[in-house]
C-alpha atoms as a PDB file:
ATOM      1  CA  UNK A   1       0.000   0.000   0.000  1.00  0.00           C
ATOM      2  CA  UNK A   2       0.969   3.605  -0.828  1.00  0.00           C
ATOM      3  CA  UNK A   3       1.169   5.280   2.943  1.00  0.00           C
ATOM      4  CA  UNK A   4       0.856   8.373   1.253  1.00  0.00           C
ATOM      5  CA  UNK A   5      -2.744   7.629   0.702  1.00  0.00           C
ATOM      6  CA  UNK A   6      -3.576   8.442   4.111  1.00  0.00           C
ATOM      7  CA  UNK A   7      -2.832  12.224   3.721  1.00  0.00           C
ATOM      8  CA  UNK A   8      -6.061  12.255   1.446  1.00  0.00           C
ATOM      9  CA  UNK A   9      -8.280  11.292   3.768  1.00  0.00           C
ATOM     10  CA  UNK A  10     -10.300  13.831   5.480  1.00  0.00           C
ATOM     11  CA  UNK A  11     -10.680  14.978   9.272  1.00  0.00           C
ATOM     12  CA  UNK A  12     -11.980  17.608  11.574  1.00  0.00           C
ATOM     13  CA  UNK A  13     -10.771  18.535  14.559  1.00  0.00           C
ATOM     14  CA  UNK A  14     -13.130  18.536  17.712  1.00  0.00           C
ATOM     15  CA  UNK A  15     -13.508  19.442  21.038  1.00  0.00           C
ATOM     16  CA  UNK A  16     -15.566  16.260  22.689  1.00  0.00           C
ATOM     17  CA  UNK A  17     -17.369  17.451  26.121  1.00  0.00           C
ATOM     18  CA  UNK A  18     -18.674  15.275  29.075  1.00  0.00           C
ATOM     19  CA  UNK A  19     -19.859  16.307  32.426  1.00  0.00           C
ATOM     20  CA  UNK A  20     -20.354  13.976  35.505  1.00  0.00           C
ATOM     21  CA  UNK A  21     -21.554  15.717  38.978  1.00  0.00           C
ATOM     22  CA  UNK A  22     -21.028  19.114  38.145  1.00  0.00           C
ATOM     23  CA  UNK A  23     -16.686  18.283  36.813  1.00  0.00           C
ATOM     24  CA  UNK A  24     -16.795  19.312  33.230  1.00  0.00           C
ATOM     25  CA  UNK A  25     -14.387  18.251  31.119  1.00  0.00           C
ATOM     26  CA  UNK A  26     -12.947  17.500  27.413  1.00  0.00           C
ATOM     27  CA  UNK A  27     -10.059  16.428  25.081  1.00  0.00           C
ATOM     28  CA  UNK A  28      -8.995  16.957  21.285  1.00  0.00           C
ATOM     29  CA  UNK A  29     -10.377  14.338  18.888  1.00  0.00           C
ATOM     30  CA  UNK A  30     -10.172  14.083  14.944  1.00  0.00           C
ATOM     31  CA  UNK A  31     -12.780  11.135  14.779  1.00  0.00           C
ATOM     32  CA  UNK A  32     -16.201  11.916  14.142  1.00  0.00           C
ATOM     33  CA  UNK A  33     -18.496  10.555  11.558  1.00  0.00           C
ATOM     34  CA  UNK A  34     -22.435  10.353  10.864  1.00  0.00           C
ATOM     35  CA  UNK A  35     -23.201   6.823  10.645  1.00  0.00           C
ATOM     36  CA  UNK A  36     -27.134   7.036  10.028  1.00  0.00           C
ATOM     37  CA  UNK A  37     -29.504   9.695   8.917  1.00  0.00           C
ATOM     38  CA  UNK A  38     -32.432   8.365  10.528  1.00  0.00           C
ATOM     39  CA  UNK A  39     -32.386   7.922  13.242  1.00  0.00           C
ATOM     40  CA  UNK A  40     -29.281  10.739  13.074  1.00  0.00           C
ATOM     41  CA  UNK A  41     -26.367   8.941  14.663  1.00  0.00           C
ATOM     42  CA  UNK A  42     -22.774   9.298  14.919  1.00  0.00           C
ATOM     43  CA  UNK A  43     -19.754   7.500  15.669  1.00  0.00           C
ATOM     44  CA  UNK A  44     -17.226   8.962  17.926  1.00  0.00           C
ATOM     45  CA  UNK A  45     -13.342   7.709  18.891  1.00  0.00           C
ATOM     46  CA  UNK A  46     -11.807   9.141  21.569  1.00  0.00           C
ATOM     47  CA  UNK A  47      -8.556   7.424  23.621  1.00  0.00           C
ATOM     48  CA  UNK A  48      -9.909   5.464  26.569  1.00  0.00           C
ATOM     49  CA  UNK A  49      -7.164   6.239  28.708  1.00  0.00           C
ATOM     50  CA  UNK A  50      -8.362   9.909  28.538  1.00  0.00           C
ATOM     51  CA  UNK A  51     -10.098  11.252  31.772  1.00  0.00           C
ATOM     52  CA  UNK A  52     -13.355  12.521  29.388  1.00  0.00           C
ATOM     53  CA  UNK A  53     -13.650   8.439  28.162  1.00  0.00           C
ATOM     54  CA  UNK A  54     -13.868   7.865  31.968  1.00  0.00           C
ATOM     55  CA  UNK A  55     -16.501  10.557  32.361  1.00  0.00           C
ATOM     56  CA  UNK A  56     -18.624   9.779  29.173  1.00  0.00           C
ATOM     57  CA  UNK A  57     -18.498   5.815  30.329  1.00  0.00           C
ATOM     58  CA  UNK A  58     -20.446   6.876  33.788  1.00  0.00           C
ATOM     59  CA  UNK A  59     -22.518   9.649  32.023  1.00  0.00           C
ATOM     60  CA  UNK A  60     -23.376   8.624  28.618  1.00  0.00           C
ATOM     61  CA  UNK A  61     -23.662  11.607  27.610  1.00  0.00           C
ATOM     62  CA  UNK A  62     -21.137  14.182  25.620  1.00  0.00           C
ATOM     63  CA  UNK A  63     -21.284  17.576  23.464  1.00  0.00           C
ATOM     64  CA  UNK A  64     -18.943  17.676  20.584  1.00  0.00           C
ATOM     65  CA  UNK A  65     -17.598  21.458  19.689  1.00  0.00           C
ATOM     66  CA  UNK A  66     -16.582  21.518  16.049  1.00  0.00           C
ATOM     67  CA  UNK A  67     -13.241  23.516  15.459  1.00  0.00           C
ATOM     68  CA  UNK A  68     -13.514  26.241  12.873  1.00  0.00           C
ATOM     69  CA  UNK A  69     -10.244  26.906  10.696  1.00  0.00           C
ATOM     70  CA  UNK A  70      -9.834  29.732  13.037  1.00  0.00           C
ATOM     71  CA  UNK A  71      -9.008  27.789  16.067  1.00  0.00           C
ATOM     72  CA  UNK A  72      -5.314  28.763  17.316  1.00  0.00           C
ATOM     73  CA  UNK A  73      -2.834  26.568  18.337  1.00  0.00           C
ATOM     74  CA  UNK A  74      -3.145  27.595  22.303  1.00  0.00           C
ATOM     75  CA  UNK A  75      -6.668  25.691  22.009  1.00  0.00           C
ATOM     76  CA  UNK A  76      -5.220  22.659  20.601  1.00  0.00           C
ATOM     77  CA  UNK A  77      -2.529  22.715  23.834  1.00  0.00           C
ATOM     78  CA  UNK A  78      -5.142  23.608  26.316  1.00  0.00           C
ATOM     79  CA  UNK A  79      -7.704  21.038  25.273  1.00  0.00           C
ATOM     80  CA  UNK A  80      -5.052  18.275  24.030  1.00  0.00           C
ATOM     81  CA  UNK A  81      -1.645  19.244  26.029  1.00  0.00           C
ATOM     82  CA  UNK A  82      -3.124  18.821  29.740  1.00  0.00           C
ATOM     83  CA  UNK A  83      -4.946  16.518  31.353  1.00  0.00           C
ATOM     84  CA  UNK A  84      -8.412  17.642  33.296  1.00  0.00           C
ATOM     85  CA  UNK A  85      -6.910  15.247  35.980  1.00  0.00           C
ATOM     86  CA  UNK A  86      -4.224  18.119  36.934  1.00  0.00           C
ATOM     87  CA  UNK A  87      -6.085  20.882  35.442  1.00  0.00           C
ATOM     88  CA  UNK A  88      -9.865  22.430  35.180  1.00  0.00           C
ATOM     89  CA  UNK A  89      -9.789  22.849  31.624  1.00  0.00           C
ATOM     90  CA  UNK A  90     -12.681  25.192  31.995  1.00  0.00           C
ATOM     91  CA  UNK A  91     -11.538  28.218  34.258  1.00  0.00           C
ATOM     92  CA  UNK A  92     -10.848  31.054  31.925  1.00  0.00           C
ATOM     93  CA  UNK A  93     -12.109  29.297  28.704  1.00  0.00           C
ATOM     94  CA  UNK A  94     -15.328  30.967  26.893  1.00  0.00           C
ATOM     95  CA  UNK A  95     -18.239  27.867  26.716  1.00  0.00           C
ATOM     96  CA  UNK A  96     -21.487  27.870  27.340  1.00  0.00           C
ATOM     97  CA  UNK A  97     -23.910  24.795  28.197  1.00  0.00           C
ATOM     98  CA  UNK A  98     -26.240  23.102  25.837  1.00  0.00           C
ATOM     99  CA  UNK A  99     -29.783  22.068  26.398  1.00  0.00           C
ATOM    100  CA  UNK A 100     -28.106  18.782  28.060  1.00  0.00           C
ATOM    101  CA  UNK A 101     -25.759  20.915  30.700  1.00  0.00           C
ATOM    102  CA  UNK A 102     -22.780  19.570  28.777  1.00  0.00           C
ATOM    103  CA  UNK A 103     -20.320  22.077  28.002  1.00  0.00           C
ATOM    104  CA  UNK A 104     -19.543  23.637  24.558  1.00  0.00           C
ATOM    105  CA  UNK A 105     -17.212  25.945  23.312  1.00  0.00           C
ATOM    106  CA  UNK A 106     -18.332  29.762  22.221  1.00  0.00           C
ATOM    107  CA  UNK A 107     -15.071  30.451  19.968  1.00  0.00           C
ATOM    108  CA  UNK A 108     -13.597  29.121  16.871  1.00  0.00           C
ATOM    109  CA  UNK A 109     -16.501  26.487  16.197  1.00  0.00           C
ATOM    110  CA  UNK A 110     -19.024  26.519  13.659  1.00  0.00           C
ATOM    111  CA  UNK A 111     -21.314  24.109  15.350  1.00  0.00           C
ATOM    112  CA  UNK A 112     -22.076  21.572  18.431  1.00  0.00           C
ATOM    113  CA  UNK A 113     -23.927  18.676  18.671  1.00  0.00           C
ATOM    114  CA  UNK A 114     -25.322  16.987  21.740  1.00  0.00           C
ATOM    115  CA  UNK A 115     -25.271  13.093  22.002  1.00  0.00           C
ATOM    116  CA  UNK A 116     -26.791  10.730  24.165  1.00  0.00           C
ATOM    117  CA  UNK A 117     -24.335   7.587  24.219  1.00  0.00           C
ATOM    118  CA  UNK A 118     -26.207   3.922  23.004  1.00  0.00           C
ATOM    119  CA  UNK A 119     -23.112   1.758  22.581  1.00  0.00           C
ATOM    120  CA  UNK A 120     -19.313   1.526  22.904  1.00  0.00           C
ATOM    121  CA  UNK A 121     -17.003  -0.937  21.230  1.00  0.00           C
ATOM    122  CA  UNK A 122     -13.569  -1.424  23.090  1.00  0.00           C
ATOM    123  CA  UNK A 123     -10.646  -1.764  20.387  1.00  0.00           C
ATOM    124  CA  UNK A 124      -8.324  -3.181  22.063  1.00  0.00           C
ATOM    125  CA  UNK A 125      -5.549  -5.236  20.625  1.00  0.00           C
END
């Protein structure tokens, strides 16, 4: 196979969300993907070892911030350089709350979406 191939493939970049007793907290991800229309689902991956995966597992629920071209690298480090285990990755940070009470970002998206969790698959090797 031609490795360059992979550079032609498409991504985003998001911010995913989750909330469990009133700790907010999220992570970079580059994996998102509509899998049906109707009913409207999508697929999410996000690293398990990350503290959101741990707080999505007991909440089942997440908001997904979609990144806008305009998003500066300082977003990228606070949301992907720093775990929310050291660090509330909300003080300081402009987001709002959707209809949920899951936290989304107010700058450099063009959109959110919240999701209600029906099913995980592990990938472990």
């Amino acid at each position: 196979m031609d490795q360059r191939a992979m550079f032609k493939l498409s991504y985003g970049l998001f911010v995913l969300t989750a909330q469990e007793n009133g700790f907010d907290n999220g992570c970079i991800i580059n994996t998102v993907m509509q899998v049906t229309s109707n009913p409207l689902q999508i697929a999410v991956a996000v690293n398990k070892e990350n503290l959101t995966c741990e707080i999505i597992q007991k909440s089942n629920m997440v908001s997904l911030s979609v990144l806008s071209e305009t998003a500066p690298f300082s977003l990228f480090q606070h949301f992907g350089f720093q775990s929310g285990r050291e660090t509330d990755k909300f003080v300081d940070y402009p987001f709002a709350m959707t209809g949920q009470e899951l936290p989304y970002l107010t700058k450099h998206t063009t959109a959110f979406i919240d999701c209600k969790v029906i099913n995980t698959v592990d990938l472990e090797t």
